[in-house]
Protein backbone atom coordinates (compact mmCIF):
# COMPACT_ATOMS: atom_id res chain seq x y z
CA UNK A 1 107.75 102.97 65.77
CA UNK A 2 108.26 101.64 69.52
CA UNK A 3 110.76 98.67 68.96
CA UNK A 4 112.93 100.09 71.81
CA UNK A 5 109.70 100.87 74.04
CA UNK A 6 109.97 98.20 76.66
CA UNK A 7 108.82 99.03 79.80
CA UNK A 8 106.34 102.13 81.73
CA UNK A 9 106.50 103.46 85.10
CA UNK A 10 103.14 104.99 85.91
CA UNK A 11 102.60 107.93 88.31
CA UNK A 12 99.29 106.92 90.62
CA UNK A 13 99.10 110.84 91.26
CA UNK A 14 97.46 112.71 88.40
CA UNK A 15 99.31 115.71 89.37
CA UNK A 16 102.06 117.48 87.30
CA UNK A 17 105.77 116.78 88.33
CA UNK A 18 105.68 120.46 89.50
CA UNK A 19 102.99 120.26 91.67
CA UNK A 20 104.43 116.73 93.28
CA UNK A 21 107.59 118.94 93.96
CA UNK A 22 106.12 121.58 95.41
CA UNK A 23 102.70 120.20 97.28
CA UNK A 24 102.54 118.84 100.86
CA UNK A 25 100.29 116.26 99.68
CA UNK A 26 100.10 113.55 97.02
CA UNK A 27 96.66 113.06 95.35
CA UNK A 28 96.48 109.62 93.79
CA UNK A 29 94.14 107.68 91.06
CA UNK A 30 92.15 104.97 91.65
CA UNK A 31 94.27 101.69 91.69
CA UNK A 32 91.76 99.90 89.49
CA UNK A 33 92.27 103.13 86.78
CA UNK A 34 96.05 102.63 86.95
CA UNK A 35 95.86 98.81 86.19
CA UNK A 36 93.71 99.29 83.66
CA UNK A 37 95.56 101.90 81.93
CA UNK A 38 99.19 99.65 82.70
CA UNK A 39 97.10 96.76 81.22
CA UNK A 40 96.16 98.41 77.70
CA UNK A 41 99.39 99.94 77.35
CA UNK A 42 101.07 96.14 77.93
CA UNK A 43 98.80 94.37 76.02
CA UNK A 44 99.04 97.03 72.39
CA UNK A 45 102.77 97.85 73.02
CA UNK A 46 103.76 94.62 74.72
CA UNK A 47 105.52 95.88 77.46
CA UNK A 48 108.32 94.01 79.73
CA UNK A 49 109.00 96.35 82.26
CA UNK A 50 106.12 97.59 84.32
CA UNK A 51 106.28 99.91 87.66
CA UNK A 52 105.54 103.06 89.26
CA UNK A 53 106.73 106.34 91.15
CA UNK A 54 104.96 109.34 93.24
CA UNK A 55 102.26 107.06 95.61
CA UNK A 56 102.08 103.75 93.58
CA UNK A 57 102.79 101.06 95.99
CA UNK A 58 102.12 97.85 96.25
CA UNK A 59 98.37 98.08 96.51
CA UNK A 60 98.59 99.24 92.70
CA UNK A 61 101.22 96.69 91.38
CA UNK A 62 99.48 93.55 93.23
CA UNK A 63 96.44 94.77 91.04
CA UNK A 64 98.55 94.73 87.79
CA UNK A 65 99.93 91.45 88.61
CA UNK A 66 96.42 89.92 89.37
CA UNK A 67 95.17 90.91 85.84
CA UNK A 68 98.63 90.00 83.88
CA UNK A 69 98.11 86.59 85.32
């Protein structure tokens, strides 16, 4: 079913792409709930590519990178 599924680029806001448009201010998750989340979703669907858009910087990836180790 996901053969061509290789990669995920979280958003660390839980906000719709409508309100990230049209806000003044991103709200973003907790950096420990991303990873996790990232984490699950590499380890069932074996991901290669893994990123993020809308706040996630490097805070969030060094935490994904410490648990993929």
């Amino acid at each position: 079913m996901f053969k061509r599924f290789c990669g995920i680029q979280a958003n660390a806001s839980p906000m719709a792409p409508e309100e990230l448009e049209s806000g003044s201010e991103i709200i973003i998750s907790d950096y420990n709930e991303l990873a996790d989340g990232i984490i699950k979703l590499h380890q069932e669907y074996n991901l290669k590519i893994l990123g993020g858009c809308c706040g996630t910087d490097h805070i969030y990836m060094e935490e994904v990178a410490k648990r993929i180790k």
